[in-house]
Protein backbone atom coordinates (compact mmCIF):
# COMPACT_ATOMS: atom_id res chain seq x y z
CA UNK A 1 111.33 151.45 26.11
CA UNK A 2 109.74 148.67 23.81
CA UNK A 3 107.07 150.55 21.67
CA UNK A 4 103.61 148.44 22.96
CA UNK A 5 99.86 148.47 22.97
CA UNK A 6 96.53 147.59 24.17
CA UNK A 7 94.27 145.73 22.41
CA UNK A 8 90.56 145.68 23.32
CA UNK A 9 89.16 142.76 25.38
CA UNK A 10 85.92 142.27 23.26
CA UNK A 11 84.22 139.51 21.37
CA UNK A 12 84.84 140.62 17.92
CA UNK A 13 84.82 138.81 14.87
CA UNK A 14 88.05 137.23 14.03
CA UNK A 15 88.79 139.58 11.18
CA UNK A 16 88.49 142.57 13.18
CA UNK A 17 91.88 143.67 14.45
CA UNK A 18 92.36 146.84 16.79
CA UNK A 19 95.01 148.45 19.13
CA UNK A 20 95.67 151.51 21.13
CA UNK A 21 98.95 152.43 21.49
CA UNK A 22 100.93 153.15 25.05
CA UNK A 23 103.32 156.19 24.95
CA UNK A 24 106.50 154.71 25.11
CA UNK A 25 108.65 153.21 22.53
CA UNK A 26 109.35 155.85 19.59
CA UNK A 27 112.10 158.56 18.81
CA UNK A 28 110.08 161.76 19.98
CA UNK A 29 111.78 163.94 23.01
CA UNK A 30 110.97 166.33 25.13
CA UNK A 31 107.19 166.69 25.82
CA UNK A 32 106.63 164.31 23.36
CA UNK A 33 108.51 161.60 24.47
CA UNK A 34 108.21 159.06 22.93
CA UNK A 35 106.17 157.33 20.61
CA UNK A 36 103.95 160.98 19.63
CA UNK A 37 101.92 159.83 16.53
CA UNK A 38 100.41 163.53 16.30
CA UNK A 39 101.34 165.39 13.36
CA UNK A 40 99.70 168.87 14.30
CA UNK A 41 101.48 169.09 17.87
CA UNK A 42 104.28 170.81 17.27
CA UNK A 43 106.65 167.75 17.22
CA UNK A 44 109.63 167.13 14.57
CA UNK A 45 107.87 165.97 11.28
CA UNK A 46 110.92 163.69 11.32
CA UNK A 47 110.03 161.92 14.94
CA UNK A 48 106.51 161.59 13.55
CA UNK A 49 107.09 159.85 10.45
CA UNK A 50 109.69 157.33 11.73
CA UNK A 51 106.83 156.79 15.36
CA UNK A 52 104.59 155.92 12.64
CA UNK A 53 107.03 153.84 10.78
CA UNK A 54 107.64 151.95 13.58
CA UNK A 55 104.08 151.04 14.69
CA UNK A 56 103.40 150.33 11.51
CA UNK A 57 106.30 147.72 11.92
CA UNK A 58 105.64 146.29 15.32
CA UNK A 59 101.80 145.86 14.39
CA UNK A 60 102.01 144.42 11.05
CA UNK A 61 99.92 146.81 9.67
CA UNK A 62 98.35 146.07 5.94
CA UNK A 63 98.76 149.91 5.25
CA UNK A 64 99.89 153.51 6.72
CA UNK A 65 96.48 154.49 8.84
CA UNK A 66 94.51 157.18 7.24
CA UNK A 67 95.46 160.04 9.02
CA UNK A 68 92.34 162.26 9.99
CA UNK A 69 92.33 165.63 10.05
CA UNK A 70 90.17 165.70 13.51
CA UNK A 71 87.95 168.98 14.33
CA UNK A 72 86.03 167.88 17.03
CA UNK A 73 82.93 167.47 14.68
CA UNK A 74 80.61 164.68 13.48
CA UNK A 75 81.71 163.72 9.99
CA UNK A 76 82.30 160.51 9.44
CA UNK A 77 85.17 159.92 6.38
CA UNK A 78 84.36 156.05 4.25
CA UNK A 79 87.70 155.44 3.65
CA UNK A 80 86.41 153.38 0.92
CA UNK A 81 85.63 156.07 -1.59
CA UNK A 82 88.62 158.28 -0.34
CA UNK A 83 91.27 159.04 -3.33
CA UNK A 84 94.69 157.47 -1.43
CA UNK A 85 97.04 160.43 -3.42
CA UNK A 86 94.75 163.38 -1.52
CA UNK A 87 95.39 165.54 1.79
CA UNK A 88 94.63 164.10 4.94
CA UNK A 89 91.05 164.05 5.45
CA UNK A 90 89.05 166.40 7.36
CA UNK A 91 86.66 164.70 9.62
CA UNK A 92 86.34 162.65 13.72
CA UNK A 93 85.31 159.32 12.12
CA UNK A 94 86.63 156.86 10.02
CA UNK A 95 84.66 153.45 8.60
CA UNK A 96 85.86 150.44 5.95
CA UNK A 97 83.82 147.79 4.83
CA UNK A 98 87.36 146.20 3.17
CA UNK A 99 90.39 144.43 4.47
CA UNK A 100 93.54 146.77 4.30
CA UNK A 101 92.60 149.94 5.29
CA UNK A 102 93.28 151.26 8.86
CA UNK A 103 90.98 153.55 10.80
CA UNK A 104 92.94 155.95 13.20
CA UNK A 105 91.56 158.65 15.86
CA UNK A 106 94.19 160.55 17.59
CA UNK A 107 93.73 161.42 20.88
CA UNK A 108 95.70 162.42 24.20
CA UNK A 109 92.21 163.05 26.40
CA UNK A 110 89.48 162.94 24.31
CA UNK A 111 87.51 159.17 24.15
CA UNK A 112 88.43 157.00 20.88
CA UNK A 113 85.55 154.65 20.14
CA UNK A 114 85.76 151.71 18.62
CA UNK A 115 82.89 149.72 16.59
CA UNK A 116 82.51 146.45 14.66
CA UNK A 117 79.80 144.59 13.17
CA UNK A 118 79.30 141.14 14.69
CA UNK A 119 79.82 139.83 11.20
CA UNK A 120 83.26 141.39 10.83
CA UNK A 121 81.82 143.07 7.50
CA UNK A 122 81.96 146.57 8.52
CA UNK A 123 84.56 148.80 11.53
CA UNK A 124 84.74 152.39 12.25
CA UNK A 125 86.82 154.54 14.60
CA UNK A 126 85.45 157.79 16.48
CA UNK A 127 87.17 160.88 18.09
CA UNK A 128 84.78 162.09 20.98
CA UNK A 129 85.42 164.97 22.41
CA UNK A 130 82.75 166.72 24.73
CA UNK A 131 82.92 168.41 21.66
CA UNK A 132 82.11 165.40 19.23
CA UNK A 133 79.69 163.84 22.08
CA UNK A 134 77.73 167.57 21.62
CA UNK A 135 78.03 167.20 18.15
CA UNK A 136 76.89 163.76 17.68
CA UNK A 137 79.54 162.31 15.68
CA UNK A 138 78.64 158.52 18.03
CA UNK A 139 75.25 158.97 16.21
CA UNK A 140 76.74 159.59 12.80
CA UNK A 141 79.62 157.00 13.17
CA UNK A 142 76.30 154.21 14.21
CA UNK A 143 74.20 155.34 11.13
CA UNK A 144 77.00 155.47 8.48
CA UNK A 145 78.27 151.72 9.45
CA UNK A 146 74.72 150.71 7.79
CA UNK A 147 73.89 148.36 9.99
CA UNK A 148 71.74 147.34 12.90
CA UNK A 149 72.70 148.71 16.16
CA UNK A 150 71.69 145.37 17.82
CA UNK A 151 74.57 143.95 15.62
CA UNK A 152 77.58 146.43 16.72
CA UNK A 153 80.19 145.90 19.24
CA UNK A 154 81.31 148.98 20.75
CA UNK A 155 85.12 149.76 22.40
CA UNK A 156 85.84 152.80 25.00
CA UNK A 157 89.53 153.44 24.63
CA UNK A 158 91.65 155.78 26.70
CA UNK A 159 90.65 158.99 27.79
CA UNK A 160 90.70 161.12 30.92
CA UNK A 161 88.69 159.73 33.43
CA UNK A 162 85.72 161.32 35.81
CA UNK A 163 88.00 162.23 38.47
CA UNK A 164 90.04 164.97 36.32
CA UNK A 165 87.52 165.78 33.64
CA UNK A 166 86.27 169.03 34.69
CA UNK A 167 83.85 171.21 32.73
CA UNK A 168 81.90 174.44 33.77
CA UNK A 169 77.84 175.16 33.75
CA UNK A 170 77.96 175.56 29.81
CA UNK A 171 79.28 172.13 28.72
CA UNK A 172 77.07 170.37 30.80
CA UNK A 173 74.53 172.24 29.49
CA UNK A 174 74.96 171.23 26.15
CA UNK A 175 75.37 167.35 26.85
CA UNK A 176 72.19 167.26 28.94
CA UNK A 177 70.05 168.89 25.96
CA UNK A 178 69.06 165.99 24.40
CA UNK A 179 69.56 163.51 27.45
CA UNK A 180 68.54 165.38 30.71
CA UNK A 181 68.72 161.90 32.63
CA UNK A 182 72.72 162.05 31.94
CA UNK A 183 72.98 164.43 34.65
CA UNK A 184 74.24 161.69 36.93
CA UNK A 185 77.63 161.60 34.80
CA UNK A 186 78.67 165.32 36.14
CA UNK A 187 79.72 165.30 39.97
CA UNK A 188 79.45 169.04 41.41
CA UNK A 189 82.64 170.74 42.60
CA UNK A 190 83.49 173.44 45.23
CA UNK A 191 84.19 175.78 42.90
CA UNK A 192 80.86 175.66 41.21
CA UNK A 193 82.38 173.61 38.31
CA UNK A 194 81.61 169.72 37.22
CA UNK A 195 83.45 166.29 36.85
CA UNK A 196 82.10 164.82 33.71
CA UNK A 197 82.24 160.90 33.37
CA UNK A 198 83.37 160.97 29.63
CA UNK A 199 83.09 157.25 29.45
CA UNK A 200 79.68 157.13 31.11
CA UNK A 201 78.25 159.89 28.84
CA UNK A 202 79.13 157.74 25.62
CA UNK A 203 77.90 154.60 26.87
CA UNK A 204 74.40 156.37 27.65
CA UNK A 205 74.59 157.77 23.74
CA UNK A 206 75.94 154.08 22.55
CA UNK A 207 72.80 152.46 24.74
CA UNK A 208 69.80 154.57 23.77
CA UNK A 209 71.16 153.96 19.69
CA UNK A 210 70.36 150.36 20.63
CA UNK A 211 73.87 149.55 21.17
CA UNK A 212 73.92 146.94 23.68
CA UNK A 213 77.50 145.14 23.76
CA UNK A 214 79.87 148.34 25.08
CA UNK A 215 83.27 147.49 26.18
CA UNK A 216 86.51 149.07 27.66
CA UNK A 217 86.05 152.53 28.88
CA UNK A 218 88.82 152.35 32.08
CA UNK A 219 91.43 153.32 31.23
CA UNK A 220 92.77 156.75 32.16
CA UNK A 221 95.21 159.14 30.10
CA UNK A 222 95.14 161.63 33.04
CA UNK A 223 95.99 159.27 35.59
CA UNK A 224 98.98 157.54 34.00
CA UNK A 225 101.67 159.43 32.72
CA UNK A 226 103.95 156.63 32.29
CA UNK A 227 101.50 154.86 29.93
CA UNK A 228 99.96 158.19 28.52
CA UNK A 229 99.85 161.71 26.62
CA UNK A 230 97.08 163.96 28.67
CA UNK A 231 96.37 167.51 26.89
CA UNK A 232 94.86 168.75 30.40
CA UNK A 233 97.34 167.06 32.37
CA UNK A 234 100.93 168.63 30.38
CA UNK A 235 99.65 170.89 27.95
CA UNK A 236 101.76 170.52 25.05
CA UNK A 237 102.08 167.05 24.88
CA UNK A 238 101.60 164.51 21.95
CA UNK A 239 98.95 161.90 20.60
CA UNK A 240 98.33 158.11 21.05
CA UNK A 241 96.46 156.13 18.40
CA UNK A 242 93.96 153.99 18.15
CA UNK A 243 93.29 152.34 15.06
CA UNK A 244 90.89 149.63 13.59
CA UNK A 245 90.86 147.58 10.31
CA UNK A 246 89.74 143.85 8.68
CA UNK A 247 91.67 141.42 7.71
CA UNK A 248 90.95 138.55 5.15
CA UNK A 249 87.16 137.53 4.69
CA UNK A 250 84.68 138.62 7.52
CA UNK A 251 84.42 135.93 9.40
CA UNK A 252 82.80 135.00 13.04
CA UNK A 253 84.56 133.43 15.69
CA UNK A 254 82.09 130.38 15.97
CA UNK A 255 82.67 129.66 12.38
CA UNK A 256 87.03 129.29 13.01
């Protein structure tokens, strides 16, 4: 299987690029199969490295991504200021201001989000999680980049969808405390349990930031197998990326 991606339909500046990788196309086997990009799964450290050698290869990367450590939390890492010989960084965020340096969020359920300035000066990636949404790493990703809200693009990635996302009493609970009108994302099921719209929920945090321009968000890991790792769908199963950086000078598209 050809190692592919999707790339978000949004009107970014023309030094923004992004992707989201597909699952198919690397060396991984078994429940990883194929193109895991997960290093903390349980996967061959070999089949990792050469999955990431080989995106790197297909997508013309300008560098190897910076490789979060991800704990479903709200800090957001500048990979500006990071020192390149350290460990992996600990954090569910990633931002550059300069061309050559990848953002990456790992994710086989949770929602990666995507901004950009409208300038193309500034990107930033985002792991959220119920956990992160609780947390408010969207908030801290939106204050970090610096710049007007008005002035962001914003990109939903894949993640399970609100026909397989199912929470109990205590999770909702938590994303309605500082948003009670959110309770229409969370359909109630028979066995006194909820469907949470994962998508919706971010888009109502993204909106009431001042984020107006919010794309993607319809794709489903759950869903598609063939195109997808899903945590709650296999268990033990590996990661898809999706990464952001800039290349050259920030530059609109009206000015090409």
């Amino acid at each position: 299987m050809t190692l592919a991606w999707i790339t978000p339909d949004w009107p970014a500046a023309s030094a923004v690029r992004a992707l989201s990788t597909l699952r198919g196309g690397g060396v991984s086997e078994k429940c990883y199969e194929s193109l895991n990009l997960g290093g903390h799964v349980g996967d061959a450290p070999a089949a990792v490295a050469e999955n990431r050698l080989r995106l790197r290869g297909a997508a013309r990367l300008p560098a190897e991504p910076t490789w979060l450590s991800q704990v479903h939390g709200a800090r957001v890492v500048d990979l500006d200021a990071l020192d390149e010989a350290g460990k992996p960084p600990e954090g569910d965020a990633a931002l550059t201001r300069r061309p050559g340096r990848v953002c990456a969020i790992l994710a086989a359920d949770c929602l990666p989000i995507l901004l950009a300035a409208d300038s193309g000066a500034a990107v930033a990636a985002a792991h959220a999680g119920w956990r992160g949404l609780a947390r408010g790493v969207i908030e801290a990703a939106v204050q970090a980049l610096a710049h007007e809200p008005q002035s962001l693009l914003a990109w939903l990635g894949p993640a399970i969808g609100p026909r397989h996302f199912e929470v109990g009493g205590e999770v909702r609970d938590l994303l309605l405390a500082d948003d009670p009108e959110a309770r229409a994302s969370f359909a109630p099921t028979a066995r006194g349990r909820y469907l949470a719209d994962l998508p919706a929920l971010a888009r109502r945090r993204l909106a009431r930031l001042g984020v107006q321009r919010i794309y993607g968000g319809g794709e489903c890991t759950f869903s598609q197998a063939d195109k997808y790792f899903s945590h709650r769908r296999d268990g033990t199963t590996g990661r898809q990326a999706t990464l952001i950086w800039l290349e050259n000078a920030p530059q609109r598209r009206g000015d090409r």
